[in-house]
Protein backbone atom coordinates (compact mmCIF):
# COMPACT_ATOMS: atom_id res chain seq x y z
CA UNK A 1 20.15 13.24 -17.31
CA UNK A 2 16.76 13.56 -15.72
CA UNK A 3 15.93 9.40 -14.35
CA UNK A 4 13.10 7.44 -16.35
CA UNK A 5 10.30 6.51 -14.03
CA UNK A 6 8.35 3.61 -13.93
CA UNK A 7 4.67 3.98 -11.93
CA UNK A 8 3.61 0.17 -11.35
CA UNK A 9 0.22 0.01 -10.66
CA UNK A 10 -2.00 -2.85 -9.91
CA UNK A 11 -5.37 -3.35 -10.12
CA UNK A 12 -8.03 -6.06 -9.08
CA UNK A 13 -11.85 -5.41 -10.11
CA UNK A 14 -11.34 -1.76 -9.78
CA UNK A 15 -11.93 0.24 -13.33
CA UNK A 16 -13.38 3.65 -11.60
CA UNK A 17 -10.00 3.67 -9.80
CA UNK A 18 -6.84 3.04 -12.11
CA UNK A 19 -9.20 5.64 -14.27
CA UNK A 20 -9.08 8.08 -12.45
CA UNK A 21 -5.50 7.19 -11.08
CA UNK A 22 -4.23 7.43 -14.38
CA UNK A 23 -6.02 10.94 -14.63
CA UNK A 24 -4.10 11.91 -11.66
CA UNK A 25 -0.53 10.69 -13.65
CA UNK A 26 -1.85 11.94 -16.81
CA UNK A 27 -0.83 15.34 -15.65
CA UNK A 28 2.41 15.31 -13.20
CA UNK A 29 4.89 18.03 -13.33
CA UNK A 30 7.38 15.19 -14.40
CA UNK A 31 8.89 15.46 -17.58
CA UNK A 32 5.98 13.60 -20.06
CA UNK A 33 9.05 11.50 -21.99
CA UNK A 34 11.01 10.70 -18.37
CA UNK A 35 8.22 8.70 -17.29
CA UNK A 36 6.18 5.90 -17.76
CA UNK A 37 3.11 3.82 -16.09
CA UNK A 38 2.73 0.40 -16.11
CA UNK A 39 -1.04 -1.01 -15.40
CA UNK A 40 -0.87 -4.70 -14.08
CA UNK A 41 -4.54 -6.36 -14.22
CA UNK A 42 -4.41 -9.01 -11.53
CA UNK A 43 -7.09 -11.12 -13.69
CA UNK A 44 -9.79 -8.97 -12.97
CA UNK A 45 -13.27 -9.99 -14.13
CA UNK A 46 -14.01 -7.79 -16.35
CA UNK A 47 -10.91 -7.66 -17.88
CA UNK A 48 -9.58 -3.74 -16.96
CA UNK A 49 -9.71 -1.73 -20.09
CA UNK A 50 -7.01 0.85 -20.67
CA UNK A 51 -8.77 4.21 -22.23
CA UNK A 52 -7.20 5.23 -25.46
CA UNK A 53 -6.44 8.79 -23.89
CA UNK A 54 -4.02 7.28 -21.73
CA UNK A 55 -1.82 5.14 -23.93
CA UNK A 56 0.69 7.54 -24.82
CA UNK A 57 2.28 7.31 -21.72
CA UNK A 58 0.43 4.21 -19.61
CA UNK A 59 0.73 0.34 -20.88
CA UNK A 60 -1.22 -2.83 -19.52
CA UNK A 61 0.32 -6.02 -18.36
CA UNK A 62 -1.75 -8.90 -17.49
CA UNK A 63 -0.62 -11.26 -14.48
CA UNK A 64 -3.02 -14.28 -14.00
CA UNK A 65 -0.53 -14.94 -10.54
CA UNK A 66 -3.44 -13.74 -7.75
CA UNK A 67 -2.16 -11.24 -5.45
CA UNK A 68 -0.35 -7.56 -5.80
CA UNK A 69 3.09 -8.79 -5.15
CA UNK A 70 2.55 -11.16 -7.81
CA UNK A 71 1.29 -7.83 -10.10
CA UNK A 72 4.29 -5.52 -8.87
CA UNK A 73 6.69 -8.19 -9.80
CA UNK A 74 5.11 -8.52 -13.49
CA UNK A 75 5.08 -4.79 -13.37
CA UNK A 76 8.90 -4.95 -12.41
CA UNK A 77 9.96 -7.14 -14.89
CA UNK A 78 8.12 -4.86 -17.68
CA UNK A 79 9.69 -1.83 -16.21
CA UNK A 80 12.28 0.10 -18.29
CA UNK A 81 13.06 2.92 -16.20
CA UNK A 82 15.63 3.45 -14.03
CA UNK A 83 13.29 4.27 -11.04
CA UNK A 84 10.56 2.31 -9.83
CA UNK A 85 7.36 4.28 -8.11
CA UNK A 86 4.11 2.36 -6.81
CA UNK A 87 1.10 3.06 -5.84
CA UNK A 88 -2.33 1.83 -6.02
CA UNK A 89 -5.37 2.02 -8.02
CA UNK A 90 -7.33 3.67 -5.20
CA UNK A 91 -4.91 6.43 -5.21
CA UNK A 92 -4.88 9.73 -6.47
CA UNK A 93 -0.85 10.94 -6.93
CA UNK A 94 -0.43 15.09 -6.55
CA UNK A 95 0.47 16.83 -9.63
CA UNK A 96 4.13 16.80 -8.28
CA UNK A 97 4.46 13.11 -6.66
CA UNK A 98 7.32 11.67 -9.57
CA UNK A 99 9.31 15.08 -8.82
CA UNK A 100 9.30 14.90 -5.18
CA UNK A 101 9.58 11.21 -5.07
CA UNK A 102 12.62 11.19 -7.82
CA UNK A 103 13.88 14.54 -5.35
CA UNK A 104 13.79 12.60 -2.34
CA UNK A 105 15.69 9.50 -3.63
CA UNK A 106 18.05 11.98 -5.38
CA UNK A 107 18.52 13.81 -1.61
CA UNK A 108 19.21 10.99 0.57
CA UNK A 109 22.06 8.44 0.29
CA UNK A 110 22.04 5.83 -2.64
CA UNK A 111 20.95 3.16 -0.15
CA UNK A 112 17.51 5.13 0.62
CA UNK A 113 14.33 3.35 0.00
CA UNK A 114 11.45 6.38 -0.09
CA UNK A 115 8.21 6.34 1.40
CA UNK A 116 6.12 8.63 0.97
CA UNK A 117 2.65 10.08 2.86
CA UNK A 118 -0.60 8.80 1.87
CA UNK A 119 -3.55 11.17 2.66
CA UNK A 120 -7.01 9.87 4.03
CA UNK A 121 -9.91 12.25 2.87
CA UNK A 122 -13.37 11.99 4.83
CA UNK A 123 -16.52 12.35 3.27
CA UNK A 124 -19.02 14.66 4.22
CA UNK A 125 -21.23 12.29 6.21
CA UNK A 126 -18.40 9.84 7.23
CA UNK A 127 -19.44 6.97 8.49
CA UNK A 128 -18.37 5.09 11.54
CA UNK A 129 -15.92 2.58 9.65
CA UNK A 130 -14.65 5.64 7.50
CA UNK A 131 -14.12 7.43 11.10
CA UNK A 132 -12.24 4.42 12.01
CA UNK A 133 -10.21 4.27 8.98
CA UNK A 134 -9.58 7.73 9.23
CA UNK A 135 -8.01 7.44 12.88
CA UNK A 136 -6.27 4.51 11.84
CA UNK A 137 -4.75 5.40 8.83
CA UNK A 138 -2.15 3.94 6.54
CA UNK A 139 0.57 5.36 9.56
CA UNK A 140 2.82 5.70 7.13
CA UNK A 141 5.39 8.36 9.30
CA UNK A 142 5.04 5.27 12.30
CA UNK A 143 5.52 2.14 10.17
CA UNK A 144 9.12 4.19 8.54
CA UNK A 145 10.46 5.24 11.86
CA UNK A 146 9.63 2.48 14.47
CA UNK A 147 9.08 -0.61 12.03
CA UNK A 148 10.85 0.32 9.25
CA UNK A 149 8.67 -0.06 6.28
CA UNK A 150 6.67 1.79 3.82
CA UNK A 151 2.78 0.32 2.09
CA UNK A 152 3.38 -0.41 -1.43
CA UNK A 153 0.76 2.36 -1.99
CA UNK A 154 3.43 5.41 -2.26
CA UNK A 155 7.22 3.72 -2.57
CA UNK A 156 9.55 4.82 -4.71
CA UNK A 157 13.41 2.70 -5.00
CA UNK A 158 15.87 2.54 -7.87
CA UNK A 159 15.59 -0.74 -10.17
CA UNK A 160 19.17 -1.20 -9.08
CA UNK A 161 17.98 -1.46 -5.77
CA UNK A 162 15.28 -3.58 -6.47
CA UNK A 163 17.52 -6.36 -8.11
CA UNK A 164 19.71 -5.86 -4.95
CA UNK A 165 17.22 -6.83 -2.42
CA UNK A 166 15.20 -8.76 -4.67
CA UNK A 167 11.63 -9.17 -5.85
CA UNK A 168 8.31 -9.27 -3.59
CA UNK A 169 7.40 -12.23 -2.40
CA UNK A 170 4.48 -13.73 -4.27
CA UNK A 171 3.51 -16.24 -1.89
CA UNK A 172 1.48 -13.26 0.31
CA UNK A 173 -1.64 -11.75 -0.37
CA UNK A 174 -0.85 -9.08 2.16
CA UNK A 175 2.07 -7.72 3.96
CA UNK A 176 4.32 -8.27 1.53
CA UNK A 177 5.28 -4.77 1.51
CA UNK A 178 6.61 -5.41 4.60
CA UNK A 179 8.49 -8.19 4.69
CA UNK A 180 10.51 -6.44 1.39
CA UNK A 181 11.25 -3.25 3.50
CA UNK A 182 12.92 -5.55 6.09
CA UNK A 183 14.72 -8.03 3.45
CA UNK A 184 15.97 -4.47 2.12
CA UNK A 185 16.96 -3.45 5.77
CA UNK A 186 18.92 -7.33 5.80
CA UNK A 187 20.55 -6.25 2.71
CA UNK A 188 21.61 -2.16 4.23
CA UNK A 189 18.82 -0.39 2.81
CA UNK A 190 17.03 2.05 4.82
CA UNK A 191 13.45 3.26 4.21
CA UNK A 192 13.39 7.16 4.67
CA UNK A 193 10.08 8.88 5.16
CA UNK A 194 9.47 11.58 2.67
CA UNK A 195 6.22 13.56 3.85
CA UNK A 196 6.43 15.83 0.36
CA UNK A 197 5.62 12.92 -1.69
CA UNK A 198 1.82 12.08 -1.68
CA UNK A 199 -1.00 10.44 -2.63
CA UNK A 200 -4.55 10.75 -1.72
CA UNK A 201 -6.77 7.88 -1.06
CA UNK A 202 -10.61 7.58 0.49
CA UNK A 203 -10.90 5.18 3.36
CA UNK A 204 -13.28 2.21 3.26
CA UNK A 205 -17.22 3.53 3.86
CA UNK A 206 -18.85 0.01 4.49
CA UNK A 207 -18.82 -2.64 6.87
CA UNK A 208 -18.07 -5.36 4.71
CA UNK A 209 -15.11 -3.84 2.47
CA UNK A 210 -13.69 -3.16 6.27
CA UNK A 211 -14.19 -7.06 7.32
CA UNK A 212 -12.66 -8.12 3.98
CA UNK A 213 -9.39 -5.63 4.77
CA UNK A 214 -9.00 -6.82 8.12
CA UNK A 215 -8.82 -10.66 7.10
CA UNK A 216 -6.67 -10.10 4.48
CA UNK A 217 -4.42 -8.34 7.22
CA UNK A 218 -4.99 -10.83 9.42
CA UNK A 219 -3.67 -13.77 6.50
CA UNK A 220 -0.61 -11.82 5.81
CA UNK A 221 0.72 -11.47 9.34
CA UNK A 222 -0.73 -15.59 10.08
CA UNK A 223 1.45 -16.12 6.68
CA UNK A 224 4.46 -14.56 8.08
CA UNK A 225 4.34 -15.67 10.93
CA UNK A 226 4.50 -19.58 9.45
CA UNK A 227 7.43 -18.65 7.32
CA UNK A 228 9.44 -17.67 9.74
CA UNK A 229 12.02 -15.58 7.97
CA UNK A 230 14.89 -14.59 10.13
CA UNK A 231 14.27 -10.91 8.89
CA UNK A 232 10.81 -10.42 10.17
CA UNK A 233 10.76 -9.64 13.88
CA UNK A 234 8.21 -11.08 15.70
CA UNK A 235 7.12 -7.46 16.93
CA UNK A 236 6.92 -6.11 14.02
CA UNK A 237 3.64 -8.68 13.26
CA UNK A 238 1.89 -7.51 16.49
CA UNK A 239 -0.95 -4.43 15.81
CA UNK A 240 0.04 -1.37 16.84
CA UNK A 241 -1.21 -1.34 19.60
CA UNK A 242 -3.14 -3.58 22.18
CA UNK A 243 -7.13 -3.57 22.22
CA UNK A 244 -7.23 -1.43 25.82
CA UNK A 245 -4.25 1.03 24.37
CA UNK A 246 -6.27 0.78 21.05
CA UNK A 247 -9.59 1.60 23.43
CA UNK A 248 -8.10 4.29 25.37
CA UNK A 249 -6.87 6.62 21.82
CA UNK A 250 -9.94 6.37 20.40
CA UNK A 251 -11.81 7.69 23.64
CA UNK A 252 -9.50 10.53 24.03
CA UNK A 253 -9.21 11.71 20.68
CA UNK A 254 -9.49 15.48 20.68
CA UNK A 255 -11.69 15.25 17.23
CA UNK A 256 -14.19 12.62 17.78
CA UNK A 257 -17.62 13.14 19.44
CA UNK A 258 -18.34 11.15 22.79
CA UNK A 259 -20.84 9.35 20.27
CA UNK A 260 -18.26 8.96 16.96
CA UNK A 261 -15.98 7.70 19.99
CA UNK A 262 -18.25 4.61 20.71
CA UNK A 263 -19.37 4.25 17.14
CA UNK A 264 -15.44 3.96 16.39
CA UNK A 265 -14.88 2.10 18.83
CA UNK A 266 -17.37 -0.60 18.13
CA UNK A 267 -15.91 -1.05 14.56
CA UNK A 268 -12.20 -1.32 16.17
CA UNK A 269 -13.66 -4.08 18.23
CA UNK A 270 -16.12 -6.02 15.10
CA UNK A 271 -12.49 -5.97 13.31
CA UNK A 272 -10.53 -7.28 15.94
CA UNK A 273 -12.63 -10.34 16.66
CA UNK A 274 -12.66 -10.72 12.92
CA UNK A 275 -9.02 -10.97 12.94
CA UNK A 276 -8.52 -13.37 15.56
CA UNK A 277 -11.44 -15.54 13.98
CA UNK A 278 -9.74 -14.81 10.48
CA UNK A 279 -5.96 -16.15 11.97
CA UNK A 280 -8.48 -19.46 13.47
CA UNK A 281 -9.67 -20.42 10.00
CA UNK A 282 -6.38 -19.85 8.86
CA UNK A 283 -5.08 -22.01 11.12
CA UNK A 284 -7.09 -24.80 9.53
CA UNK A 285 -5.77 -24.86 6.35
CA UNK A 286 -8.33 -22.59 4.63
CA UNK A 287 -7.39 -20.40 1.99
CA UNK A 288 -6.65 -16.48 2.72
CA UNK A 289 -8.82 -13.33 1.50
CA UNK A 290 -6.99 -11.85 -1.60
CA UNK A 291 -9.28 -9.19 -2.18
């Protein structure tokens, strides 16, 4: 018996991109009756619509919660397959991401989490922040092997294992994803990097779509840090790397100009004071970016 699938999807203020996500779904290589997608508006204003051409295999659930954890877990609970796949609404799945994702969870032993790649495609005329963005990346072959968890944006896990490890937590508005891979890892679940199962997504082109990513990064590792689960290592919040390491990559990158390098650069060093300001505020008692 070929598994049902269940895509979970949310979306917040973005109609251009669960439409042409769904687009993308509307045509996998998936059986069309094994598989089914589950749009969760996060209380978007508008209201997202869900275009007629899509309903015989997408739904829409509305969860008033804010945050994507809170939207994965409504999409969870409507959920009738026996596999659970998510992504985002900025992503564009290949024609053959619920095969290889259902293949790779198929391959590996039954307590295999998949993550799979998520693509970065430049523009043209990139700009500076989508240079940096492009260089940064979602790091998605780094974050399975050394920290040991996979974005939300291409993760694919059985419901079985899902009600094993339990739902995401609700109370972050960003790396949530995170500290779910490492409950899972508590509960002898291991992540397993899957490079065959994409999605595409287009980095960030302005300035102030970058500075509202970066504080929302910066409020989910200040929010983790305050809970203080005994799951989350304390490295595992820390960036990558450190702002000279950080400084010394970018300069030496084989595909970046000597003038891209200090444009880049600059941007990695706008964010990072926008972080540690972000964390400050935080520290205050305001609320956290959701967006």
């Amino acid at each position: 018996m070929i598994s049902k699938v269940s895509v979970i999807i949310p979306v917040y203020n973005d109609q251009t991109g669960i439409d042409a996500c769904l687009m993308a779904l509307a045509v996998q290589t998936y059986p069309a009756d094994r598989y089914e997608v589950i749009v969760v508006d996060n209380a978007s204003n508008p209201p997202i619509q869900l275009d007629p051409a899509f309903s015989s295999f997408a739904s829409l659930v509305v969860c008033p919660t804010p945050g994507s954890y809170a939207a994965r877990n409504a999409g969870i609970a409507a959920a009738r397959g026996e596999v659970l796949a998510f992504t985002d609404a900025d992503c564009l799945p290949d024609r053959g991401w619920i095969s290889a994702g259902v293949a790779a969870l198929v391959r590996e032993e039954e307590r295999c989490i998949i993550g799979g790649e998520v693509v970065l495609s430049l523009s043209e005329k990139p700009t500076a922040i989508e240079c940096y963005q492009y260089l940064v990346g979602f790091m998605q072959r780094e974050n399975i092997e050394d920290r040991g968890f996979s974005v939300t944006a291409n993760l694919f896990a059985t419901k079985a294992q899902v009600v094993a490890i339990g739902l995401f937590n609700e109370k972050l508005l960003s790396g949530g994803d995170l500290e779910w891979c490492w409950r899972a890892a508590k509960a002898g679940f291991l992540v397993q990097y899957a490079p065959d199962v994409i999605v595409h997504t287009a980095p960030r082109t302005s300035l102030v779509s970058a500075i509202r990513q970066a504080r929302r990064v910066a409020g989910g590792r200040y929010a983790l840090r305050c809970m203080e689960l005994e799951h989350i290592p304390s490295l595992g919040l820390k960036p990558h790397r450190s702002m000279v390491s950080a400084a010394k990559w970018i300069l030496s990158h084989p595909k970046l100009t000597i003038w891209n390098c200090a444009k880049v650069l600059a941007v990695a060093s706008l964010l990072k004071i926008v972080q540690v300001l972000e964390t400050l505020r935080l520290s205050y008692g305001v609320r956290p970016e959701r967006r």
